[in-house]
N, C-alpha and C. Protein backbone atom coordinates (compact mmCIF):
# COMPACT_ATOMS: atom_id res chain seq x y z
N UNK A 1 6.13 -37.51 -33.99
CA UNK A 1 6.78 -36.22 -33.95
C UNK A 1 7.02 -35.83 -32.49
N UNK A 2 8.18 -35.23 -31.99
CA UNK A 2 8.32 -34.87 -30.97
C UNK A 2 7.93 -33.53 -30.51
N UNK A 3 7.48 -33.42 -29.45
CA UNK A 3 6.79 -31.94 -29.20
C UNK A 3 8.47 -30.93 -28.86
N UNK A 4 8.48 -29.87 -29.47
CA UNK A 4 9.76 -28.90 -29.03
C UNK A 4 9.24 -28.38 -27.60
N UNK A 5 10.58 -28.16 -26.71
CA UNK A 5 11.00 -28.10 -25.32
C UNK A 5 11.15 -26.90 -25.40
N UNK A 6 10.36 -25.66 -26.03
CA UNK A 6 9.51 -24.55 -25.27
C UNK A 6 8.63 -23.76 -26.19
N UNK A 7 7.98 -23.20 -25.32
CA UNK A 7 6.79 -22.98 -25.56
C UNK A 7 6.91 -22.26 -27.17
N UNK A 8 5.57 -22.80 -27.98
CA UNK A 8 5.37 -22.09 -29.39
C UNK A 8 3.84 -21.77 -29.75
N UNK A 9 3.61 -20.92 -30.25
CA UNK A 9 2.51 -20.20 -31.12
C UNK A 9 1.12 -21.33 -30.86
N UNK A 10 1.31 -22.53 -30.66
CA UNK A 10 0.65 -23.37 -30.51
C UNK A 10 -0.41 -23.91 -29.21
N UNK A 11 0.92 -22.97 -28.48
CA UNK A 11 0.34 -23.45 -27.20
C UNK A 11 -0.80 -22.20 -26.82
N UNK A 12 -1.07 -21.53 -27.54
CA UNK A 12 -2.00 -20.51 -27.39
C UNK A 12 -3.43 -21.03 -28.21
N UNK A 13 -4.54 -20.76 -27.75
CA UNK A 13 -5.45 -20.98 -28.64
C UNK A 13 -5.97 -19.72 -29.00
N UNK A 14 -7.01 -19.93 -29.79
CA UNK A 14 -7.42 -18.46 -30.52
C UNK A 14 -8.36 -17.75 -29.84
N UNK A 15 -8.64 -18.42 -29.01
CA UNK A 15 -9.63 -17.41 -27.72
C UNK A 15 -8.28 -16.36 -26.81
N UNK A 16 -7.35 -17.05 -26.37
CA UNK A 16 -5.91 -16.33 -25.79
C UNK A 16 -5.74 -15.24 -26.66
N UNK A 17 -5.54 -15.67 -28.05
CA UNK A 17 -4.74 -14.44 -28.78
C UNK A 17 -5.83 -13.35 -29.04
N UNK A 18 -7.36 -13.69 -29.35
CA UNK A 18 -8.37 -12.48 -29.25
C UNK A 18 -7.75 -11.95 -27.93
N UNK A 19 -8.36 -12.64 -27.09
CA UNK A 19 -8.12 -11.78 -25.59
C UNK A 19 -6.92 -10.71 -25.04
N UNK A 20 -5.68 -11.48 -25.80
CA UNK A 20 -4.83 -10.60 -25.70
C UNK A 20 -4.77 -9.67 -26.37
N UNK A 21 -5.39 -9.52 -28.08
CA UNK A 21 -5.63 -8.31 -28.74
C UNK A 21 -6.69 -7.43 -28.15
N UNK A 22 -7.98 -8.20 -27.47
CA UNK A 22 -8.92 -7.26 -27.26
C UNK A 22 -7.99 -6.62 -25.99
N UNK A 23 -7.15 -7.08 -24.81
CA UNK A 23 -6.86 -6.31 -23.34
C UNK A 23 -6.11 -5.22 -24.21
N UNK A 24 -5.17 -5.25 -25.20
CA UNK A 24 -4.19 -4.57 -25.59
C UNK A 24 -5.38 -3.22 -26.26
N UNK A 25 -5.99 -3.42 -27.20
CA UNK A 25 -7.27 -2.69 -27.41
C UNK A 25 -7.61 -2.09 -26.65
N UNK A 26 -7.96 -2.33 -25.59
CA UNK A 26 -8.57 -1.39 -24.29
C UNK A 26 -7.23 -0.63 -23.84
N UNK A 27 -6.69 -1.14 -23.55
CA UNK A 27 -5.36 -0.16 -23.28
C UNK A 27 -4.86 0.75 -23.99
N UNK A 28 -4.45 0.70 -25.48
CA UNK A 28 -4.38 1.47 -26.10
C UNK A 28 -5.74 2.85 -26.20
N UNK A 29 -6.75 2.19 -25.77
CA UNK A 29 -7.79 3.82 -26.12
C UNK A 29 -7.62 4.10 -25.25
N UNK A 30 -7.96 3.63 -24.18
CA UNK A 30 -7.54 4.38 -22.54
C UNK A 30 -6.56 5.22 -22.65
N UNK A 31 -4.96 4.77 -23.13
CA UNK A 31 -3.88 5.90 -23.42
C UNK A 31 -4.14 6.93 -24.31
N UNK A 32 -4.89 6.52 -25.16
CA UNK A 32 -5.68 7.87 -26.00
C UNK A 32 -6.31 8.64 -25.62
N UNK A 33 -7.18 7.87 -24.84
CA UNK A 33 -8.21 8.83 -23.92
C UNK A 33 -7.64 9.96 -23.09
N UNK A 34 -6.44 9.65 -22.42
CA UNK A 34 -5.54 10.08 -21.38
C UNK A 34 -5.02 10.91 -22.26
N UNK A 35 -4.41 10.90 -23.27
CA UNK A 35 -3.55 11.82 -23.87
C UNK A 35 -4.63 13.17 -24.53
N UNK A 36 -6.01 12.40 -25.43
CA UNK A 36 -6.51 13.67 -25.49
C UNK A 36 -7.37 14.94 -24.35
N UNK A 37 -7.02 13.87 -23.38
CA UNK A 37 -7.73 15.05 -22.06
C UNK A 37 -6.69 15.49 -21.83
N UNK A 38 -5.16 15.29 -21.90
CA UNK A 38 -4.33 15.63 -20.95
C UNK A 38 -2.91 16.34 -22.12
N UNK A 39 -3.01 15.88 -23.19
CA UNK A 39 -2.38 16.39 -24.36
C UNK A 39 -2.86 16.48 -25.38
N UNK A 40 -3.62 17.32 -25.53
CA UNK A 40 -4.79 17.59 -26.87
C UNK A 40 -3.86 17.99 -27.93
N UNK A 41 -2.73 18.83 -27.78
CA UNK A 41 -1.53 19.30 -28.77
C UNK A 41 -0.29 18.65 -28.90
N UNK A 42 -0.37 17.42 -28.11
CA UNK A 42 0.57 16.45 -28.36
C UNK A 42 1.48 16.80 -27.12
N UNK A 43 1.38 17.76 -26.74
CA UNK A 43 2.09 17.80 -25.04
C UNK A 43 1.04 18.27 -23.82
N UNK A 44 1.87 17.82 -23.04
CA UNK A 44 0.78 17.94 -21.79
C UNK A 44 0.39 19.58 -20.94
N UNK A 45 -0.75 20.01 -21.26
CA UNK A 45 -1.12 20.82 -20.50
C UNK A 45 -1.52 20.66 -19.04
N UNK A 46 -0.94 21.49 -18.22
CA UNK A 46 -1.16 21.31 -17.19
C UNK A 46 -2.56 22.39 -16.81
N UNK A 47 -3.54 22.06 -16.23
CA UNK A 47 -4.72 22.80 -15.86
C UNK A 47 -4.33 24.10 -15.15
N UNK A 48 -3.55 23.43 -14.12
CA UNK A 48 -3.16 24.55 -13.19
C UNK A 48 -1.49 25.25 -13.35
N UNK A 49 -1.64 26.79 -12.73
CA UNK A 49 -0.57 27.07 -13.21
C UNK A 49 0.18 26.74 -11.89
N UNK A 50 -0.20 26.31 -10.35
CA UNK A 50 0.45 26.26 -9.77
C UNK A 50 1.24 24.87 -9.15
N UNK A 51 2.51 25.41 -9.33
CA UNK A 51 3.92 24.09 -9.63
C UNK A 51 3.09 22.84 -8.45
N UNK A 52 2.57 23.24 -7.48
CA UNK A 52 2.41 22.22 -6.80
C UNK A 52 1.42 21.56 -7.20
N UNK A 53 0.38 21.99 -7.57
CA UNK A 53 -0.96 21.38 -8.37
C UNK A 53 -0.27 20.81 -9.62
N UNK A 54 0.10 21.22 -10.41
CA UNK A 54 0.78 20.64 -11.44
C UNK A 54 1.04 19.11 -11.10
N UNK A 55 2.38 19.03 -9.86
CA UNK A 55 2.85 18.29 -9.61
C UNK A 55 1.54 17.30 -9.45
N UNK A 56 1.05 17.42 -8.41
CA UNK A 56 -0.25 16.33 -8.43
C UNK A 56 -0.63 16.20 -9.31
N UNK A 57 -1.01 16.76 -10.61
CA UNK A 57 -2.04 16.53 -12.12
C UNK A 57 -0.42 15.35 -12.63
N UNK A 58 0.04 15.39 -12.85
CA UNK A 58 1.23 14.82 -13.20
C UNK A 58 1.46 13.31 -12.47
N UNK A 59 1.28 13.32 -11.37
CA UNK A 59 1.19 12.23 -10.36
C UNK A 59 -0.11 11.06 -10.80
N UNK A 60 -0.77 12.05 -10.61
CA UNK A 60 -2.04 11.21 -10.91
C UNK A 60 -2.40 10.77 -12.67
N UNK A 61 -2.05 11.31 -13.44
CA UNK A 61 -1.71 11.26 -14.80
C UNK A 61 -0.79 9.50 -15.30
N UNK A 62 0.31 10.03 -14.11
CA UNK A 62 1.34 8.56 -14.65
C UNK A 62 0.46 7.40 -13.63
N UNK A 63 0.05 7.28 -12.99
CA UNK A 63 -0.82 7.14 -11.80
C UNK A 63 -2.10 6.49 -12.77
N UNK A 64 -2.38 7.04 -13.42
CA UNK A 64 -3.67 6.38 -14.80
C UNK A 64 -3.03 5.35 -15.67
N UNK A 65 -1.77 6.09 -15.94
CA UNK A 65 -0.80 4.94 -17.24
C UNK A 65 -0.59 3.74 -16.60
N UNK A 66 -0.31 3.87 -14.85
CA UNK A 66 0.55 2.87 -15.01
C UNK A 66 -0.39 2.15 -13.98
N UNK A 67 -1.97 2.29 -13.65
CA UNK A 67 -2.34 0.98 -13.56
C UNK A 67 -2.80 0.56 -14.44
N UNK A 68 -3.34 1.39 -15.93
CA UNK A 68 -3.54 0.33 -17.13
C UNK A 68 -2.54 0.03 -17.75
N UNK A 69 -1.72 -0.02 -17.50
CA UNK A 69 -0.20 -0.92 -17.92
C UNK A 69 -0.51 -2.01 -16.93
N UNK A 70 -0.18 -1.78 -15.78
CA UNK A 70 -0.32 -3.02 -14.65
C UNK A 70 -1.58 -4.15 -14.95
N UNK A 71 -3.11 -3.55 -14.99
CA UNK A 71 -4.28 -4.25 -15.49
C UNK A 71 -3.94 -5.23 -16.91
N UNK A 72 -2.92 -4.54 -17.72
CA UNK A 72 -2.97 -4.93 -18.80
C UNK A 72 -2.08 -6.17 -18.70
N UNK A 73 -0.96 -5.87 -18.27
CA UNK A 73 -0.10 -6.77 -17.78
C UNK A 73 -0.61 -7.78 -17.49
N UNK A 74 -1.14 -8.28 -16.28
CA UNK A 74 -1.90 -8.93 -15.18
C UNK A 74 -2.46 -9.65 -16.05
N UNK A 75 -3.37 -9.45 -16.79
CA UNK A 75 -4.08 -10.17 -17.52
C UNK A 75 -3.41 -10.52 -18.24
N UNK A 76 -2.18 -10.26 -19.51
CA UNK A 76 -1.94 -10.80 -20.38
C UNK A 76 -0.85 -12.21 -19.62
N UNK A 77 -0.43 -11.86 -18.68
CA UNK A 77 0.23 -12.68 -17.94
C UNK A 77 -0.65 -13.95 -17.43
N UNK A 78 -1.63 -13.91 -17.23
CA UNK A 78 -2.55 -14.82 -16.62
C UNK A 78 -2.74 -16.36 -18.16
N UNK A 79 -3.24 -15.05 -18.92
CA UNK A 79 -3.23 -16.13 -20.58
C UNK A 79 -1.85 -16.84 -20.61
N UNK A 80 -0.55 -16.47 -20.32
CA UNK A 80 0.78 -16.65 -20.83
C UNK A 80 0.61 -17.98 -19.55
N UNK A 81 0.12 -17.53 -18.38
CA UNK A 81 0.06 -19.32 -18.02
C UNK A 81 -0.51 -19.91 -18.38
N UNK A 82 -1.80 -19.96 -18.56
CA UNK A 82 -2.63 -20.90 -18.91
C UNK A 82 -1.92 -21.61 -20.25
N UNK A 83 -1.34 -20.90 -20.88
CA UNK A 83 -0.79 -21.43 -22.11
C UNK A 83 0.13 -22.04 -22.01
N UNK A 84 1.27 -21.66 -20.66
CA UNK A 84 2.24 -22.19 -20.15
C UNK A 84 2.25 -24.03 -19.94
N UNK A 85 0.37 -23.65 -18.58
CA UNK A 85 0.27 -25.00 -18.45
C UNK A 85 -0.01 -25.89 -19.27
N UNK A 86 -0.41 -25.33 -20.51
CA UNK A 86 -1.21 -26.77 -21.75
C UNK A 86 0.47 -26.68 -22.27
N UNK A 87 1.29 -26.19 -22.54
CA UNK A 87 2.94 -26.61 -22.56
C UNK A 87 3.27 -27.86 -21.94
N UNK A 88 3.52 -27.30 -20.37
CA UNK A 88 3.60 -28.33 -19.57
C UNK A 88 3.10 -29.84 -19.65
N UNK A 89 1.42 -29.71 -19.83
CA UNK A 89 0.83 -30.97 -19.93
C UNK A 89 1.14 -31.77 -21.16
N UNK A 90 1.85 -31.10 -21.85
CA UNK A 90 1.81 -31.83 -23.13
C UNK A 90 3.59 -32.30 -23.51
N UNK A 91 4.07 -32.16 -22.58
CA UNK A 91 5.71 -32.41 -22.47
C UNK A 91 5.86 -33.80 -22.02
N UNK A 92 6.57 -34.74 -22.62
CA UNK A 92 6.59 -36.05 -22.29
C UNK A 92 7.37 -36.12 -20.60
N UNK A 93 7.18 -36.65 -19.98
CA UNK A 93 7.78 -36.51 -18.50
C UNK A 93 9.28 -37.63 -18.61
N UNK A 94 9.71 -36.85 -18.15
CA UNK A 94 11.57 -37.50 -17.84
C UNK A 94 11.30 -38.75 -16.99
N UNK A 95 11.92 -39.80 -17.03
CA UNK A 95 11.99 -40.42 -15.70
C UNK A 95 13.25 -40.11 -15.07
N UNK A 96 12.63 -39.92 -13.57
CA UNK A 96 13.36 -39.71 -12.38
C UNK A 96 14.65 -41.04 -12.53
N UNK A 97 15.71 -40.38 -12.53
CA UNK A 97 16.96 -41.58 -12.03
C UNK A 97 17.49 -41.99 -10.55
């Protein structure tokens, strides 16, 4: 049987796909977490009434999202090589002409 020329479901093992459900897991409560401190009514209260404080609560808010987006990323990207490389290793090699 010939191996198909890109990557499939296969090239992941089942430790990858936990891992990627458990990072996604953590991320998702974290955004929960964030939303019920920061939108308990489904929109965002701001603590302070003043526009400039606001502005900072707001800053620092997307500032939370988006390094556990980034963390989350990072990692799920790291699995997507490793999986990449057992792809790679397992691709019959061309000969050079």
């Amino acid at each position: 049987m010939t191996r198909p020329q890109h990557m499939t479901a296969t090239d992941y093992t089942p430790a990858d796909l936990d891992e990627i459900r458990t990072l996604m897991h953590a991320a998702v409560s974290e955004w929960e977490r964030l939303l019920k401190e920061h939108a308990p009514h489904g929109q965002w209260q701001p603590a302070s009434s003043d526009v400039l404080q606001q502005l900072t609560e707001a800053d620092s808010l997307l500032a939370a999202v988006s390094r556990t987006v980034l963390a989350t990323r990072t990692e799920i990207r790291s699995i997507d090589a490793r999986a990449r490389q057992h792809f790679l290793a397992h691709i019959p090699k061309q000969p050079v002409a």
